[in-house]
C-alpha atoms as a PDB file:
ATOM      1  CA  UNK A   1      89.405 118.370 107.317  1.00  0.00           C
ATOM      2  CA  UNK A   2      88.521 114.944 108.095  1.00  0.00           C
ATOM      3  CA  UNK A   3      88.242 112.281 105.361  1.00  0.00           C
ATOM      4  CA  UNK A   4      85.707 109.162 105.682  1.00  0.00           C
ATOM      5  CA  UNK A   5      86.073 105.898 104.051  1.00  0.00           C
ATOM      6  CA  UNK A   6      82.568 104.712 105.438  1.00  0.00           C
ATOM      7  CA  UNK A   7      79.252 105.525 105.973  1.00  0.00           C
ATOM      8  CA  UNK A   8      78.331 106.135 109.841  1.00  0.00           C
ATOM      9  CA  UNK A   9      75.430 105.000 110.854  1.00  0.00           C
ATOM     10  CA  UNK A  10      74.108 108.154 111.940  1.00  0.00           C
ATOM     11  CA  UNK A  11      75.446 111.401 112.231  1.00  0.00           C
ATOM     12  CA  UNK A  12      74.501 113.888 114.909  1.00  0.00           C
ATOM     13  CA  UNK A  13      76.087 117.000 112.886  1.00  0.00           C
ATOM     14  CA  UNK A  14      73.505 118.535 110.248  1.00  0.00           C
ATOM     15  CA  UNK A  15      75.201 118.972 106.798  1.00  0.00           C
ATOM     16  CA  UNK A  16      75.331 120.380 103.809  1.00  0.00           C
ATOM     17  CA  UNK A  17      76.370 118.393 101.492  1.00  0.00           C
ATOM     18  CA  UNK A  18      77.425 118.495  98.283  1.00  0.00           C
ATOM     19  CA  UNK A  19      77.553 115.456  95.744  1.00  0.00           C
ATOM     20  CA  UNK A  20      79.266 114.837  93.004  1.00  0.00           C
ATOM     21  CA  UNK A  21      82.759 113.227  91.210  1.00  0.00           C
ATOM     22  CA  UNK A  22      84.409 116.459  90.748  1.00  0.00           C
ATOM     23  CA  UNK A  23      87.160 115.816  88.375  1.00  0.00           C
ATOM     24  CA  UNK A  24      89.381 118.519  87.860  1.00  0.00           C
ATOM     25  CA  UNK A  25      87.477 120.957  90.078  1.00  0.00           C
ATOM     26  CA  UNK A  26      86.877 123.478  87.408  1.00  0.00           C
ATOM     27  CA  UNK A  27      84.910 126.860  87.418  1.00  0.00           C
ATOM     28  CA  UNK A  28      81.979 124.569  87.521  1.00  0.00           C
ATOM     29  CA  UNK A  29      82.683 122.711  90.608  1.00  0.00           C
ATOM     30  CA  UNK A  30      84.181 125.845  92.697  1.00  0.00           C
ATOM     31  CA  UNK A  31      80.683 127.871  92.394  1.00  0.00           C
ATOM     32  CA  UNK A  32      79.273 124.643  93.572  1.00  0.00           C
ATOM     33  CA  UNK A  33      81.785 124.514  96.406  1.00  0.00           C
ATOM     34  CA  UNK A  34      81.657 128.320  97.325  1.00  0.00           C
ATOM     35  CA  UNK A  35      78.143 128.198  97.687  1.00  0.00           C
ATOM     36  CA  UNK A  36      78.654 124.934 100.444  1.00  0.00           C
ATOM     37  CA  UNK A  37      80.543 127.110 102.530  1.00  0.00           C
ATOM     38  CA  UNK A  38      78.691 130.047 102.542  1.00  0.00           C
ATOM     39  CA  UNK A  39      74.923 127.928 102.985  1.00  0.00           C
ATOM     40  CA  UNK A  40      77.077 125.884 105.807  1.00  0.00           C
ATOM     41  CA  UNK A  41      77.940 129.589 107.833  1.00  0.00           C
ATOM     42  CA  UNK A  42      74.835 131.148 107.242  1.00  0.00           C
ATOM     43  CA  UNK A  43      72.796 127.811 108.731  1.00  0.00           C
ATOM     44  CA  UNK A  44      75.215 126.734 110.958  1.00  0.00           C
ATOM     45  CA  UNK A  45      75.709 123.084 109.309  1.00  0.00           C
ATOM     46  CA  UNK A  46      78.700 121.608 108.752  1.00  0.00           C
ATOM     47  CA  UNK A  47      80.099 121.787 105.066  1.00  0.00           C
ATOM     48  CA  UNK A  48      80.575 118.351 103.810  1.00  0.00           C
ATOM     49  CA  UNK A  49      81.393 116.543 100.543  1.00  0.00           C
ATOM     50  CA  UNK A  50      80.416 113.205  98.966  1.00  0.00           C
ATOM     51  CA  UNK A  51      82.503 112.265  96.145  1.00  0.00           C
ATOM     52  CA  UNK A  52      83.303 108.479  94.690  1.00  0.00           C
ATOM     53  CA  UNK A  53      85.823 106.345  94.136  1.00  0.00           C
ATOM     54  CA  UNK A  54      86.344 105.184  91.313  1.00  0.00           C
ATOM     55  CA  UNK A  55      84.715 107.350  88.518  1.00  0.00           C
ATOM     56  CA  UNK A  56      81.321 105.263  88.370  1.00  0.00           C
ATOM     57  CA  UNK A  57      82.377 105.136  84.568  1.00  0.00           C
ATOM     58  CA  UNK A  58      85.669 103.266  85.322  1.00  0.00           C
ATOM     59  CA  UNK A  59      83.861 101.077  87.245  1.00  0.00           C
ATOM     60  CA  UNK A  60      81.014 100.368  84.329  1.00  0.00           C
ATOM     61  CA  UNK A  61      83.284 100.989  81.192  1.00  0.00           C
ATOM     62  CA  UNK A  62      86.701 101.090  82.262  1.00  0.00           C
ATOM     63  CA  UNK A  63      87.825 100.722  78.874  1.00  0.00           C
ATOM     64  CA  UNK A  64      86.188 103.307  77.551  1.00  0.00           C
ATOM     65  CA  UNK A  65      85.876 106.031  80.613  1.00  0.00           C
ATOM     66  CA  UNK A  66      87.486 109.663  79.960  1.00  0.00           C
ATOM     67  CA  UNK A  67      90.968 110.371  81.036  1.00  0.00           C
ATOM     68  CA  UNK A  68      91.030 111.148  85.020  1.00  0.00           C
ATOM     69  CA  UNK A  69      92.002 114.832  85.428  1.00  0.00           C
ATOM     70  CA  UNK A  70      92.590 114.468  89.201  1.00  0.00           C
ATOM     71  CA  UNK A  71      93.596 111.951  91.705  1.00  0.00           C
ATOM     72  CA  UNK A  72      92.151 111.716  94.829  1.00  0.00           C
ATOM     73  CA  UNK A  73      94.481 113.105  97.015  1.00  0.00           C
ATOM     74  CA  UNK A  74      94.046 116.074  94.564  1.00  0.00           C
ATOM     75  CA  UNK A  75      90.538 115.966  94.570  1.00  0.00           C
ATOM     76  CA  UNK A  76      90.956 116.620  98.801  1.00  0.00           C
ATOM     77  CA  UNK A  77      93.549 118.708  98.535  1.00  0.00           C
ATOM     78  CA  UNK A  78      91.385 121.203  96.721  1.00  0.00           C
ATOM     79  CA  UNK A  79      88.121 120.562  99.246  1.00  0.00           C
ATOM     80  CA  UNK A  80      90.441 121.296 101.939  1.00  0.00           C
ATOM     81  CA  UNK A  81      91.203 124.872  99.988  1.00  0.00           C
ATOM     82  CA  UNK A  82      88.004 125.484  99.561  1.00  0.00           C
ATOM     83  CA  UNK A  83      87.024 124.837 103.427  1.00  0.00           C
ATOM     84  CA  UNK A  84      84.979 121.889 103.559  1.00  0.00           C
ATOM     85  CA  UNK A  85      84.676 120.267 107.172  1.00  0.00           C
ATOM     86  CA  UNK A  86      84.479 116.491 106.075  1.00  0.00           C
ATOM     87  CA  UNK A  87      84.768 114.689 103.193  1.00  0.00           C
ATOM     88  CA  UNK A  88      82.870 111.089 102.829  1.00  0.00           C
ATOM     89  CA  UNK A  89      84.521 108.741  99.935  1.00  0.00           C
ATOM     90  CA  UNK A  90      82.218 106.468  98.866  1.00  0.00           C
ATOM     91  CA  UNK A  91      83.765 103.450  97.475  1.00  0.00           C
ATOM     92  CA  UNK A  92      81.622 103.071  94.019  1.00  0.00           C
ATOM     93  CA  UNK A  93      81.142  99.266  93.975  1.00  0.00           C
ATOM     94  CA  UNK A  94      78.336  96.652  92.434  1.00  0.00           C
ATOM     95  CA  UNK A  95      76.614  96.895  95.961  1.00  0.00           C
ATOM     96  CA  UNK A  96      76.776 100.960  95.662  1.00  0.00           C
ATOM     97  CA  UNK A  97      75.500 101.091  91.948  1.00  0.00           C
ATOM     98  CA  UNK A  98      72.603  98.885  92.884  1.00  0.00           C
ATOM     99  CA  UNK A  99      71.073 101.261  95.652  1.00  0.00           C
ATOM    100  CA  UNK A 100      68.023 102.668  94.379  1.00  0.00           C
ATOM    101  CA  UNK A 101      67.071 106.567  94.243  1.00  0.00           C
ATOM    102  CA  UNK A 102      64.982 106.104  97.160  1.00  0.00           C
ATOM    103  CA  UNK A 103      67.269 104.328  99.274  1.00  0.00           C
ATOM    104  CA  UNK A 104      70.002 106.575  98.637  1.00  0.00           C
ATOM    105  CA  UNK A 105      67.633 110.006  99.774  1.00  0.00           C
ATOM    106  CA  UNK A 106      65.784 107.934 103.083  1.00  0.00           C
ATOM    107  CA  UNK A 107      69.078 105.793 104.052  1.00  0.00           C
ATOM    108  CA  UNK A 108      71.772 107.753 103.140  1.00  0.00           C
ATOM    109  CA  UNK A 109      70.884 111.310 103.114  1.00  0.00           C
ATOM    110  CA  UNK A 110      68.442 111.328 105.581  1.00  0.00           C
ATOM    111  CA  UNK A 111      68.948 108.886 108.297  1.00  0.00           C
ATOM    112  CA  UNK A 112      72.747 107.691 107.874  1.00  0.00           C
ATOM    113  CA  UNK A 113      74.323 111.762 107.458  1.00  0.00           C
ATOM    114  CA  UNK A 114      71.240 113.859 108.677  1.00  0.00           C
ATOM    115  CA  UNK A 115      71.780 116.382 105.559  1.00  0.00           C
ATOM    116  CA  UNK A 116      69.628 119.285 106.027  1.00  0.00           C
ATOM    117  CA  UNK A 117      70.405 121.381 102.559  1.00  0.00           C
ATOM    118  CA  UNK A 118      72.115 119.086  99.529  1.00  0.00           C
ATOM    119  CA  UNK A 119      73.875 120.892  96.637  1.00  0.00           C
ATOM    120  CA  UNK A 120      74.692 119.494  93.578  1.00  0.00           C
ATOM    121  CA  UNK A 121      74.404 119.776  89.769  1.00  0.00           C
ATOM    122  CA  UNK A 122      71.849 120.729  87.275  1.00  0.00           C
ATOM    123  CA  UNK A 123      72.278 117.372  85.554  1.00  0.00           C
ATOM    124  CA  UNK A 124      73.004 115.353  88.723  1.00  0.00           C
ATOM    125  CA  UNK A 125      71.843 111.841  88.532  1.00  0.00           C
ATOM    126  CA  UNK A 126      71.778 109.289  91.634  1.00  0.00           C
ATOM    127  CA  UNK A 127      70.576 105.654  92.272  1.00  0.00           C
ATOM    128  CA  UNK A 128      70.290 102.200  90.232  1.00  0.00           C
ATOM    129  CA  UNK A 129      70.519 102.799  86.704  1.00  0.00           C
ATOM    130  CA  UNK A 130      70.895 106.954  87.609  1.00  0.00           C
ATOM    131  CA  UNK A 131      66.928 106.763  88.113  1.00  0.00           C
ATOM    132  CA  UNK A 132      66.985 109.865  90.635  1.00  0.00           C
ATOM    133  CA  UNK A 133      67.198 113.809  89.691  1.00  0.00           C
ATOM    134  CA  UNK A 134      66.887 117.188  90.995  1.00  0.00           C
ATOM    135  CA  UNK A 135      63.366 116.748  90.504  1.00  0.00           C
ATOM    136  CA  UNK A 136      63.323 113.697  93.333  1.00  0.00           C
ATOM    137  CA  UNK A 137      65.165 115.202  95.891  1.00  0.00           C
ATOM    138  CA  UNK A 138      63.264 118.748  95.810  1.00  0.00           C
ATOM    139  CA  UNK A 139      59.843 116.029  95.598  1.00  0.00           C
ATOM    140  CA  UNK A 140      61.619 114.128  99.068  1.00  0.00           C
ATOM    141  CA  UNK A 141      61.485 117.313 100.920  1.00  0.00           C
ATOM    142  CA  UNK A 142      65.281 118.004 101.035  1.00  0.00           C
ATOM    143  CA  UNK A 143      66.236 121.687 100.697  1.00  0.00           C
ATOM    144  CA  UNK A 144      67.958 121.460  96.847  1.00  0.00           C
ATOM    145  CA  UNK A 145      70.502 123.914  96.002  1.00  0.00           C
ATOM    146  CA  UNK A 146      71.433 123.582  92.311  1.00  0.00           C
ATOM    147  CA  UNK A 147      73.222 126.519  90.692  1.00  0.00           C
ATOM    148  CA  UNK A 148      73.251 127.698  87.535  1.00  0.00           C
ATOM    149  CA  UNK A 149      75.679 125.791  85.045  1.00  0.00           C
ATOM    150  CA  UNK A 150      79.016 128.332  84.803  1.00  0.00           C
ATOM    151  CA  UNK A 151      79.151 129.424  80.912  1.00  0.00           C
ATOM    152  CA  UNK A 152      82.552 130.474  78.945  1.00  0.00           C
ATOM    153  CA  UNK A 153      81.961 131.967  75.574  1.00  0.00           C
ATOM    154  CA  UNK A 154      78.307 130.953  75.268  1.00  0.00           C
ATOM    155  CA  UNK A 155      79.526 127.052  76.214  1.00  0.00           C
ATOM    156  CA  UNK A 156      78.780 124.935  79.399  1.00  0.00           C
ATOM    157  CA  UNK A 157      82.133 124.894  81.778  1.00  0.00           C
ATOM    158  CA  UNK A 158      82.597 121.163  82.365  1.00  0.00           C
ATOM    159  CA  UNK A 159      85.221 118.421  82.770  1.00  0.00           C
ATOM    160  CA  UNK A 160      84.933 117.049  79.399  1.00  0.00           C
ATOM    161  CA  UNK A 161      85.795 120.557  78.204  1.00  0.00           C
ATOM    162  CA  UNK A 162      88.974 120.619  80.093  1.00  0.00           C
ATOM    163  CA  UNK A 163      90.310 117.403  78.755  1.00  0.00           C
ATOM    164  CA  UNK A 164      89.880 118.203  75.390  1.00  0.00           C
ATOM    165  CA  UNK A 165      91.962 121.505  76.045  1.00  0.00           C
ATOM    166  CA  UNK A 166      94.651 119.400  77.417  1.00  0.00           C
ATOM    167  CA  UNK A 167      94.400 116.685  74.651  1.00  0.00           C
ATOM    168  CA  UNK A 168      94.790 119.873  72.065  1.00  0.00           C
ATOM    169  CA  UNK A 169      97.623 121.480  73.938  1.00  0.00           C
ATOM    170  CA  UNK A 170      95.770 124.456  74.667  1.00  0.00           C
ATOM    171  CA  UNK A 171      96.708 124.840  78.607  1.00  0.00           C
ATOM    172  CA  UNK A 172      95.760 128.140  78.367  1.00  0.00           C
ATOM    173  CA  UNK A 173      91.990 127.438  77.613  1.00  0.00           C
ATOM    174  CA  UNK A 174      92.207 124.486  80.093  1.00  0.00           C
ATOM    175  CA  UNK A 175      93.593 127.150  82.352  1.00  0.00           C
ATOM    176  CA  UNK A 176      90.764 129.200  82.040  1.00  0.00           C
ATOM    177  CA  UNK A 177      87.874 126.599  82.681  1.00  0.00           C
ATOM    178  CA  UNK A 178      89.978 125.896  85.981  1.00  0.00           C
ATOM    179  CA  UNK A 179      90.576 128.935  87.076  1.00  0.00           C
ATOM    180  CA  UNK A 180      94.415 128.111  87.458  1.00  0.00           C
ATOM    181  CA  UNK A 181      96.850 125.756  86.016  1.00  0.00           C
ATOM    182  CA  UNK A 182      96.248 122.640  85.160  1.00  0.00           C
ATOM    183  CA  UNK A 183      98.566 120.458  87.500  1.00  0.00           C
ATOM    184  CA  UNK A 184      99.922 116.724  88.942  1.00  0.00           C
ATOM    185  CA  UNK A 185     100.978 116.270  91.844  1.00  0.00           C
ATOM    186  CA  UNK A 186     103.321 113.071  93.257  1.00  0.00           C
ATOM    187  CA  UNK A 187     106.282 112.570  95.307  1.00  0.00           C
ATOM    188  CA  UNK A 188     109.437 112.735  94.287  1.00  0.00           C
ATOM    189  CA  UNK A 189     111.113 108.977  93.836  1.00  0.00           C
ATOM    190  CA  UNK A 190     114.263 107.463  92.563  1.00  0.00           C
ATOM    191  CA  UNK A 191     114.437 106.448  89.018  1.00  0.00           C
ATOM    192  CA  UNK A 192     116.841 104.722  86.308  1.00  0.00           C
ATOM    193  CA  UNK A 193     119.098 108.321  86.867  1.00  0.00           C
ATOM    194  CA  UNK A 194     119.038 108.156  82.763  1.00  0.00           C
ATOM    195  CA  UNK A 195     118.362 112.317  83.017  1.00  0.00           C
ATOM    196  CA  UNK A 196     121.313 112.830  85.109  1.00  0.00           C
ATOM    197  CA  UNK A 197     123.518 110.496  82.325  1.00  0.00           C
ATOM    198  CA  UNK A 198     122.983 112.885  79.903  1.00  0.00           C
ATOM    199  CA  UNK A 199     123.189 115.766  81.447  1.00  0.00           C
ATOM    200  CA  UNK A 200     119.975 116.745  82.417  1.00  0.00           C
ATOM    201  CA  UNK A 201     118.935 115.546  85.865  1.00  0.00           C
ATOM    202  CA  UNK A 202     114.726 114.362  86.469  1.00  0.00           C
ATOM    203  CA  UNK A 203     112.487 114.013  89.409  1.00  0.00           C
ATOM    204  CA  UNK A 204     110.579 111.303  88.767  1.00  0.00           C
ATOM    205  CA  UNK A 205     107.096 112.404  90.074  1.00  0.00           C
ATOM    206  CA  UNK A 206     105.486 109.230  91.095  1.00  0.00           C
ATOM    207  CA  UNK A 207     101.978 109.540  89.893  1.00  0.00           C
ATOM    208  CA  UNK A 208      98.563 108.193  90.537  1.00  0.00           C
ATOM    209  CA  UNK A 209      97.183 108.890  86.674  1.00  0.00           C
ATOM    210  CA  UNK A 210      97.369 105.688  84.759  1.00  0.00           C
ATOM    211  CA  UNK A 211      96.027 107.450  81.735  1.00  0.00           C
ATOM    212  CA  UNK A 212      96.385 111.540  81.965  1.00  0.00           C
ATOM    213  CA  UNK A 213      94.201 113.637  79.640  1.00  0.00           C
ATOM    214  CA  UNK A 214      97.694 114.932  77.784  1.00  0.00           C
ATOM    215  CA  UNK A 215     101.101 113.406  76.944  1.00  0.00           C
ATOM    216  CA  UNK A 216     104.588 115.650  75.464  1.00  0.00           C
ATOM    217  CA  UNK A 217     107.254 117.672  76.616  1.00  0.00           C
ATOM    218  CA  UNK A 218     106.246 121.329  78.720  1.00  0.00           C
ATOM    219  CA  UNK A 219     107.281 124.029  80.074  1.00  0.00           C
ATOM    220  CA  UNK A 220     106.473 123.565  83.660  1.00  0.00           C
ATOM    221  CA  UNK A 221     106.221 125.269  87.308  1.00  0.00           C
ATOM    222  CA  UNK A 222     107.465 121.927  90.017  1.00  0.00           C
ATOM    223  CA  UNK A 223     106.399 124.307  92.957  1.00  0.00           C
ATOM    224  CA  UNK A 224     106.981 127.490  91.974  1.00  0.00           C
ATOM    225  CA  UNK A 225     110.706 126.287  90.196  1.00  0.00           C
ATOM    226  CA  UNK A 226     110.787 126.884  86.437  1.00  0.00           C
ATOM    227  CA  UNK A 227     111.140 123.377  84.322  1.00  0.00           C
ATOM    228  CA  UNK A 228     110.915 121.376  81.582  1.00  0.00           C
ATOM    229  CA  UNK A 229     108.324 118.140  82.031  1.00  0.00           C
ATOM    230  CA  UNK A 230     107.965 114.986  79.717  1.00  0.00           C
ATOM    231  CA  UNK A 231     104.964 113.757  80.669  1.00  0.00           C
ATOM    232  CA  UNK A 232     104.521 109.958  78.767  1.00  0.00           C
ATOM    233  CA  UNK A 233     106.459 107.235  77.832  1.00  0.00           C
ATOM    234  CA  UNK A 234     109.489 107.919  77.059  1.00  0.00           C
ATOM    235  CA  UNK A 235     109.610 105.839  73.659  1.00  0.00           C
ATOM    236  CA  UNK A 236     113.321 105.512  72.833  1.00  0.00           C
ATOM    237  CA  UNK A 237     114.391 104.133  76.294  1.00  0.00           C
ATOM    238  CA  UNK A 238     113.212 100.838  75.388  1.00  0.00           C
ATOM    239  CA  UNK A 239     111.529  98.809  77.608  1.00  0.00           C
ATOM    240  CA  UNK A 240     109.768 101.295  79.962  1.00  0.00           C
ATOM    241  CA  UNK A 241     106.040 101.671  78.634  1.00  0.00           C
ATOM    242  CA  UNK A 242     104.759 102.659  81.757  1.00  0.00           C
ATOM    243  CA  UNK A 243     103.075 106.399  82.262  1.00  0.00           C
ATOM    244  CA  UNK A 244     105.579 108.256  83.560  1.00  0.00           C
ATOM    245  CA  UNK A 245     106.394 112.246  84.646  1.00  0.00           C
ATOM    246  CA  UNK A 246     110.134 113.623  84.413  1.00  0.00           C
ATOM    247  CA  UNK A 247     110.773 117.245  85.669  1.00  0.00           C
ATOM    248  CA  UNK A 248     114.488 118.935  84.620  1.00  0.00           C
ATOM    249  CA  UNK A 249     114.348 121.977  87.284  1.00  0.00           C
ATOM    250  CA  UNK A 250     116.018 124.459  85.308  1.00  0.00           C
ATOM    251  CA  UNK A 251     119.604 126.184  87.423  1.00  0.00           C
ATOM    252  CA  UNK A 252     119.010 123.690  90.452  1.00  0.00           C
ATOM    253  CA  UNK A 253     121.292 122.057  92.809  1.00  0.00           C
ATOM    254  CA  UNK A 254     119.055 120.782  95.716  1.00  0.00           C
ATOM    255  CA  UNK A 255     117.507 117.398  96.573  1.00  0.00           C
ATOM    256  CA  UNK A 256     113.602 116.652  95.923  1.00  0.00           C
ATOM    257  CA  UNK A 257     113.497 112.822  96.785  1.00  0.00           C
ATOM    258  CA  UNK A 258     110.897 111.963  99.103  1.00  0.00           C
ATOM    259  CA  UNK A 259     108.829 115.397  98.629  1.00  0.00           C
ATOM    260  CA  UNK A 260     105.153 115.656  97.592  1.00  0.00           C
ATOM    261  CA  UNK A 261     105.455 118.289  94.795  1.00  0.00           C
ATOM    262  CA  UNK A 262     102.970 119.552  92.243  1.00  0.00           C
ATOM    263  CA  UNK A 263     103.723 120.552  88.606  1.00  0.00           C
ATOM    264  CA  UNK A 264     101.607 122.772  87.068  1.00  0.00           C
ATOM    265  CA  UNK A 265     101.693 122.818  83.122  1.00  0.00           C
ATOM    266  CA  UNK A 266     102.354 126.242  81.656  1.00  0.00           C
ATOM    267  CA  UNK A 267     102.551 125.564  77.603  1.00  0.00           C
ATOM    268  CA  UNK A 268     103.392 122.548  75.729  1.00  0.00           C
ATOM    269  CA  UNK A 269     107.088 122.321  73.486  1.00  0.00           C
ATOM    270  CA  UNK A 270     106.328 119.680  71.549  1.00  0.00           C
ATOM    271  CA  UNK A 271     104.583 115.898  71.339  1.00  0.00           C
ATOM    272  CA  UNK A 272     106.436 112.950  72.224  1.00  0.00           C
ATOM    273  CA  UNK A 273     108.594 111.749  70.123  1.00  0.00           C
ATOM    274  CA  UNK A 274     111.017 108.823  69.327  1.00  0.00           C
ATOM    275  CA  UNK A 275     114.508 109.191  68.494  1.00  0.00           C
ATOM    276  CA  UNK A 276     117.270 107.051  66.734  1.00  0.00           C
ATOM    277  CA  UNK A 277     119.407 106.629  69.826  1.00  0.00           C
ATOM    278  CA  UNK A 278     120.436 108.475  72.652  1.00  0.00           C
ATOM    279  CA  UNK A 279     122.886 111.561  71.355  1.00  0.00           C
ATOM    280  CA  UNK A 280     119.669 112.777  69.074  1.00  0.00           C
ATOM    281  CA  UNK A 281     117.439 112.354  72.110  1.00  0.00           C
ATOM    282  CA  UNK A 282     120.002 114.887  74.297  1.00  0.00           C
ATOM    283  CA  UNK A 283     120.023 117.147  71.177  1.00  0.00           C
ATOM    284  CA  UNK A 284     116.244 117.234  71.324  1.00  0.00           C
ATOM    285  CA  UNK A 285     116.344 117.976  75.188  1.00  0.00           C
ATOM    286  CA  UNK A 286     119.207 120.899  74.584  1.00  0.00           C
ATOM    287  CA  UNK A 287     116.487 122.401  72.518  1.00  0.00           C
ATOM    288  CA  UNK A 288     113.258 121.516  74.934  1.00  0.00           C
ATOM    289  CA  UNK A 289     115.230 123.580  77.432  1.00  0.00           C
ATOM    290  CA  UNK A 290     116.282 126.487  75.151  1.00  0.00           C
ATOM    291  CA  UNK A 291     112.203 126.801  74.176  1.00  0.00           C
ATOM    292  CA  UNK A 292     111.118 126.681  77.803  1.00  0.00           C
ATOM    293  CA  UNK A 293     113.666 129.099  78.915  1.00  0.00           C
ATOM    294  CA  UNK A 294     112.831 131.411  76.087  1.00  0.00           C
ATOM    295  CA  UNK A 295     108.899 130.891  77.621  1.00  0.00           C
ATOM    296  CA  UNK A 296     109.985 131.884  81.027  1.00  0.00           C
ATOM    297  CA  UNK A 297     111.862 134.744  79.747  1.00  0.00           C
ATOM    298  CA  UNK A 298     108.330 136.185  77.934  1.00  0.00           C
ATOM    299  CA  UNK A 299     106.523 135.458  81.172  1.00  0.00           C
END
């Protein structure tokens, strides 16, 4: 798959395209996706994605834009699944938001990636002050698909549905809207070692998420190993109030440093909490494992 940071100025490939943030790739977003692939092989065009970076709302209300549910580098890794050709990442800047509807269909769609069928959305909205619609890019000629929105118990599958799963602790209905898991991935990096000084070695999973949808302690698969994850702050090691993600690999010997691993979040022990020094914090982490072996055991 290749991955563009820039726009060329005109492609010679026809695509099919499909638009959007997709955060979390949910139910939602993999109809949306399937239906790329299968338009792209029946017409011969090249299946390609447009996504943004940032979240357009982190870059107009960063204060007060939702919880990212995936990176990136997760966001490709799942195109790449799916089979997308090409992915273009447009860098969502002032100069970006101020391109009008018009410009975007005639410059960018048109004449700049040659996109012969565009998918996207229902409620996709495009342009200066999101002043484009379906409605203006089935008026411009382009051939639109838009599926239907994916339902779940009479309710609209989105991402905003997931994150309020996670928030709740209910990883099994946020595992259902996703059609898997929910999951971070990082690489592996060296850390304080505080794990391994009482008794319970980490790997610190370096991660991208500066504000995850979820914090507490889980039950956790670190690629395919059962574990325990504290996914927060850690409040009573004082002075350490960055977002962090510590994985105790349950029975395991070998060395993770340096590896890209993802940890997929099974069902959730407890919140975070703070403790009055260190031998009631090890206590608490006896008891973390106990649960989470006890949930492996069931499953």
């Amino acid at each position: 798959m290749q991955i563009f940071r820039h726009l060329p100025e005109q492609t010679k490939l026809k695509l099919a395209i499909a638009i959007g943030n997709f955060d979390g790739l949910h139910l939602g977003h993999q109809v949306l996706l399937a239906r790329l692939i299968e338009v792209a092989k029946t017409q011969n065009l090249t299946p390609t994605v447009m996504t943004f970076e940032p979240h357009p709302r982190e870059f107009f209300t960063p204060q007060n834009a939702p919880a990212r549910l995936s990176t990136l580098r997760e966001k490709l890794e799942h195109f790449k699944q799916a089979g997308v050709a090409q992915v273009f990442v447009c860098r969502f800047n002032q100069a970006f938001a101020q391109i009008s509807a018009q410009a975007f269909m005639s410059d960018i769609l048109r004449k700049k990636l040659n996109a012969s069928t565009v998918l996207v959305g229902e409620d996709f909205r495009f342009g200066a002050k999101r002043a484009g619609s379906v409605t203006e890019l089935r008026e411009n000629g382009f051939d639109l698909i838009s599926p239907p929105q994916v339902q779940q118990n009479n309710e609209r599958v989105s991402s905003t549905r997931v994150r309020n799963a996670l928030a709740a602790g209910d990883l099994t209905q946020a595992a259902t809207l996703l059609d898997r898991p929910y999951s971070i991935s990082g690489k592996v990096v060296h850390g304080a070692k505080r794990g391994r000084q009482l008794g319970f070695p980490t790997a610190n999973v370096h991660m991208r998420h500066e504000r995850p949808p979820m914090t507490g302690v889980y039950a956790v698969k670190l690629d395919g190993l059962n574990a325990v994850a504290n996914l927060g702050v850690r409040p009573t090691i004082a002075g350490v109030p960055k977002m962090s993600l510590e994985v105790h690999v349950l029975d395991y010997q070998g060395d993770l440093y340096n590896k890209h691993v993802h940890v997929e979040f099974l069902h959730k022990i407890r919140d975070e909490m703070k403790f009055n020094g260190l031998d009631a914090l090890t206590a608490q982490i006896t008891a973390d494992v106990s649960v989470a072996r006890e949930f492996f055991s069931r499953t």
